[in-house]
N, C-alpha and C. Protein backbone atom coordinates (compact mmCIF):
# COMPACT_ATOMS: atom_id res chain seq x y z
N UNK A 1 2.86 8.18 10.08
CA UNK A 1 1.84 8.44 9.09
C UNK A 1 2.35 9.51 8.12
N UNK A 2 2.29 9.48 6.91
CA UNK A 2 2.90 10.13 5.96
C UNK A 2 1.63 11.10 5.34
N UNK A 3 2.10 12.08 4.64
CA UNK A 3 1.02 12.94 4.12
C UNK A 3 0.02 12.55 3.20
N UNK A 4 0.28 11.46 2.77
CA UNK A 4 -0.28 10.79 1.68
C UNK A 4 -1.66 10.16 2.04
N UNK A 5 -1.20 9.73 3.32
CA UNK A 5 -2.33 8.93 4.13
C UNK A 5 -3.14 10.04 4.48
N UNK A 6 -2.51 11.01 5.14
CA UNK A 6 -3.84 12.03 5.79
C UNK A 6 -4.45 12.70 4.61
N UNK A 7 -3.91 12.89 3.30
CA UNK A 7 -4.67 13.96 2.26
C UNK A 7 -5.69 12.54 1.65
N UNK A 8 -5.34 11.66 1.81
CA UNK A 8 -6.51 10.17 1.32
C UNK A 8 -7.60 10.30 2.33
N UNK A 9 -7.27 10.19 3.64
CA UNK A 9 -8.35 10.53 4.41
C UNK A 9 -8.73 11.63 4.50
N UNK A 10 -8.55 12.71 4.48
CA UNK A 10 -9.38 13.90 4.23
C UNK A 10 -10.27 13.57 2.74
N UNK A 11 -9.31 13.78 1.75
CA UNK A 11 -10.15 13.40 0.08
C UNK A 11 -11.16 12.65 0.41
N UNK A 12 -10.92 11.35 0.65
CA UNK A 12 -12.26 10.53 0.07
C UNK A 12 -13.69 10.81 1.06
N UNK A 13 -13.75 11.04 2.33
CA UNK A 13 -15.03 11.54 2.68
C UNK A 13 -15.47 13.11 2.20
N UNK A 14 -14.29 13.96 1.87
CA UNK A 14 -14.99 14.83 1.49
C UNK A 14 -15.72 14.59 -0.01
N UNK A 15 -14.74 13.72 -0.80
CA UNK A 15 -15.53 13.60 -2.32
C UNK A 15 -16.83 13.11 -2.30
N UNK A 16 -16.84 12.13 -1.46
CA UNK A 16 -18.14 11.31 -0.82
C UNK A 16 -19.71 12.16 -0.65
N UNK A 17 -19.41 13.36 0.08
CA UNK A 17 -20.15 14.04 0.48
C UNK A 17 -20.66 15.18 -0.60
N UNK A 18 -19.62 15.40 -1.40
CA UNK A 18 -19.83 16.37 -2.31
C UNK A 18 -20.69 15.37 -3.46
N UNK A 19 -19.69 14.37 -3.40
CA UNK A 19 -20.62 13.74 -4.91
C UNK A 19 -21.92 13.46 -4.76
N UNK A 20 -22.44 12.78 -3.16
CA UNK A 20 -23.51 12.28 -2.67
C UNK A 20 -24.36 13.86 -2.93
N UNK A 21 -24.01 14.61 -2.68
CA UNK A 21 -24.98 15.89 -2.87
C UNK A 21 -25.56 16.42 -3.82
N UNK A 22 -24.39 16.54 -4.69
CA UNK A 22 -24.51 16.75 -6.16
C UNK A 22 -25.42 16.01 -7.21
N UNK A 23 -24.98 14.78 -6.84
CA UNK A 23 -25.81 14.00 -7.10
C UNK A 23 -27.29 13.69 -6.84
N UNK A 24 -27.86 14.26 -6.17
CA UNK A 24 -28.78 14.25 -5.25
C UNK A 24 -29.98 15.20 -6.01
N UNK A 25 -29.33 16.14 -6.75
CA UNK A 25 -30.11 16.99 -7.31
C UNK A 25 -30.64 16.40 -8.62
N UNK A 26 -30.34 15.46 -9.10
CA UNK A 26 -30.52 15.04 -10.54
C UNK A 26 -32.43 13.95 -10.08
N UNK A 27 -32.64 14.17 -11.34
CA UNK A 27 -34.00 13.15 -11.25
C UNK A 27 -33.79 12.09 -10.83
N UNK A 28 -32.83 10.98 -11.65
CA UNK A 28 -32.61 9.77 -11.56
C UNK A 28 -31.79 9.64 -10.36
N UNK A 29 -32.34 9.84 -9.24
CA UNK A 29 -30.39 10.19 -8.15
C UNK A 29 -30.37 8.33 -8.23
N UNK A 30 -28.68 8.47 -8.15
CA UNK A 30 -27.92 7.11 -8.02
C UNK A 30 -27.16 7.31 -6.52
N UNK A 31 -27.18 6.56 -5.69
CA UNK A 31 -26.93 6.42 -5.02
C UNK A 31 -25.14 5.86 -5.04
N UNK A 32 -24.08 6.32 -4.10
CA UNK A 32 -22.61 6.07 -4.44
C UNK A 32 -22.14 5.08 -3.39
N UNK A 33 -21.66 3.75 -4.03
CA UNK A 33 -21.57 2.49 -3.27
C UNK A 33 -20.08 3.15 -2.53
N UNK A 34 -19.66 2.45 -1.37
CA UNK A 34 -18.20 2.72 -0.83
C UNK A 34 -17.30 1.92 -1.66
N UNK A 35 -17.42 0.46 -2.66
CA UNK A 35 -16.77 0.22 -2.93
C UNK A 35 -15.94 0.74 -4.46
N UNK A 36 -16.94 1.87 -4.44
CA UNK A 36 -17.13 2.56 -5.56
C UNK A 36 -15.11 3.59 -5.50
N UNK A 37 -14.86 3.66 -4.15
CA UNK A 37 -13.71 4.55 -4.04
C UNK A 37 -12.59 3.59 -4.07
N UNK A 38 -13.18 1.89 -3.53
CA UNK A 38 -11.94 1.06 -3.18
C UNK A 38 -11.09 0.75 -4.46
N UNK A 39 -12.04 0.70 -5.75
CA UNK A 39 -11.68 0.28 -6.78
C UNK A 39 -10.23 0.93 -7.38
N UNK A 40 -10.57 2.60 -7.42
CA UNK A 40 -9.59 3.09 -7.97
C UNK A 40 -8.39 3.22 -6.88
N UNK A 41 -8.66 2.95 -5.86
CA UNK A 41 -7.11 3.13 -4.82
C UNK A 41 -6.60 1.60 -5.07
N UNK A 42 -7.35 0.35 -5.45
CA UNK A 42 -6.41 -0.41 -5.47
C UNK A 42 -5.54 -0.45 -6.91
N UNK A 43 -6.52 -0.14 -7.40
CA UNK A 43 -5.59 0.20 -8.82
C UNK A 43 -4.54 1.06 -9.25
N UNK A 44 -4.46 2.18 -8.40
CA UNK A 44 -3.81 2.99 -8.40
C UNK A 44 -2.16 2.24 -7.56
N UNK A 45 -2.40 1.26 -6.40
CA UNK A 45 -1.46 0.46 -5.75
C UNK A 45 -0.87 -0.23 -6.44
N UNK A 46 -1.70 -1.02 -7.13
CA UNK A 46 -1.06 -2.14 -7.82
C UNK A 46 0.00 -1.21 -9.43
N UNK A 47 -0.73 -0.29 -9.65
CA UNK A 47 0.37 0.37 -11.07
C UNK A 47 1.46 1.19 -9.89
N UNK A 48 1.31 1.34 -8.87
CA UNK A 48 2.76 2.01 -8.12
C UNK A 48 3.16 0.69 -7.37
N UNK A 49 2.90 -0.45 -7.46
CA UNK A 49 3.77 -1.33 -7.36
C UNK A 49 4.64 -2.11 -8.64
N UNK A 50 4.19 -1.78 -9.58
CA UNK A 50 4.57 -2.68 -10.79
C UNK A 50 5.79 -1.31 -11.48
N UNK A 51 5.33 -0.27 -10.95
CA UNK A 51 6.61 0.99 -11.61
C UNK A 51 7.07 0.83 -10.60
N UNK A 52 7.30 0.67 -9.28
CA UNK A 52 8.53 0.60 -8.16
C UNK A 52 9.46 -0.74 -8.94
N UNK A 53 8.20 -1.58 -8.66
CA UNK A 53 8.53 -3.16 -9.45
C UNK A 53 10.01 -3.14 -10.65
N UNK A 54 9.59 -2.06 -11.38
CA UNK A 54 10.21 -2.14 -12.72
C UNK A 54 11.49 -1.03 -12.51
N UNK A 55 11.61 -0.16 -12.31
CA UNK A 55 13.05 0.53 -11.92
C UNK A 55 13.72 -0.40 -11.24
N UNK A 56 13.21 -0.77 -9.62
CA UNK A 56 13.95 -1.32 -9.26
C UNK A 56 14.89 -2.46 -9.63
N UNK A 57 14.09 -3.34 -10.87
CA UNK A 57 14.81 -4.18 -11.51
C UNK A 57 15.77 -4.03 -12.70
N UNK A 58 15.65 -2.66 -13.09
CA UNK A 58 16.34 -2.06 -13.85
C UNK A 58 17.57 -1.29 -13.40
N UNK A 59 17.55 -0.75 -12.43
CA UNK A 59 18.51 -0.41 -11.11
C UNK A 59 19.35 -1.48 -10.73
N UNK A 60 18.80 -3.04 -10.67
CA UNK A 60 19.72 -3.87 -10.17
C UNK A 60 20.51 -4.72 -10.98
N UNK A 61 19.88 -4.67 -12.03
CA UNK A 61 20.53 -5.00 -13.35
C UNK A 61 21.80 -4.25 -13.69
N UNK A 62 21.79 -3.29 -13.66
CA UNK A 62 22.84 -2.56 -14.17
C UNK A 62 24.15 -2.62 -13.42
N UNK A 63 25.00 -2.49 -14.06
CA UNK A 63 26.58 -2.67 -13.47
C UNK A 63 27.20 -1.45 -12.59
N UNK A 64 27.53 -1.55 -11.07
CA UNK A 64 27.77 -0.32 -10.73
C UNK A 64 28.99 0.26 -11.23
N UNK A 65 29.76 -0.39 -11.99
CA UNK A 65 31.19 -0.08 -12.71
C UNK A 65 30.91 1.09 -14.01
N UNK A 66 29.52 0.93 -13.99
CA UNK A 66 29.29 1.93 -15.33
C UNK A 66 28.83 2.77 -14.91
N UNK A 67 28.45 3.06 -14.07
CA UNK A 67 27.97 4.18 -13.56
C UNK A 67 29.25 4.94 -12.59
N UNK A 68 30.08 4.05 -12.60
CA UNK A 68 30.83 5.17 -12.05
C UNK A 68 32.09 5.63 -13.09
N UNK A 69 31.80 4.95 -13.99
CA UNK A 69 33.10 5.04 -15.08
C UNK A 69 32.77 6.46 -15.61
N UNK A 70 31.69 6.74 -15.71
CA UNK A 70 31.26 8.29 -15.87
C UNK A 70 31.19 9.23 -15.43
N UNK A 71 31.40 9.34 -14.61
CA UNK A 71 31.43 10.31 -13.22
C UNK A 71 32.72 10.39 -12.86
């Protein structure tokens, strides 16, 4: 398990709780759906798959002869 995973699970119930509260004080309270958090983590996956996506194909493209002709 990497740090990434445990600071996601800590974050999102604590935002949860804070926002649910905060929120809570207003006239109109809105109530905060769960899929309300899924949205932006998958989005956030899919643009760190499409920039892994894209170096890496730019990385393999390239000639390792040129990269070392410089060095």
């Amino acid at each position: 398990m990497t740090w990434h995973n445990i600071n996601i699970g800590i974050a999102l119930p604590l935002a949860y709780l804070l926002m649910d509260k905060w929120l809570s004080n207003f006239a109109y309270h809105v109530n905060i759906q769960w899929w309300s958090f899924l949205i932006p983590i998958f989005c956030i996956f899919i643009l760190i798959l499409i920039s892994i996506s894209f170096q890496s194909l730019k990385v393999a493209r390239t000639n390792p002869a040129d990269s070392l002709r410089d060095e």
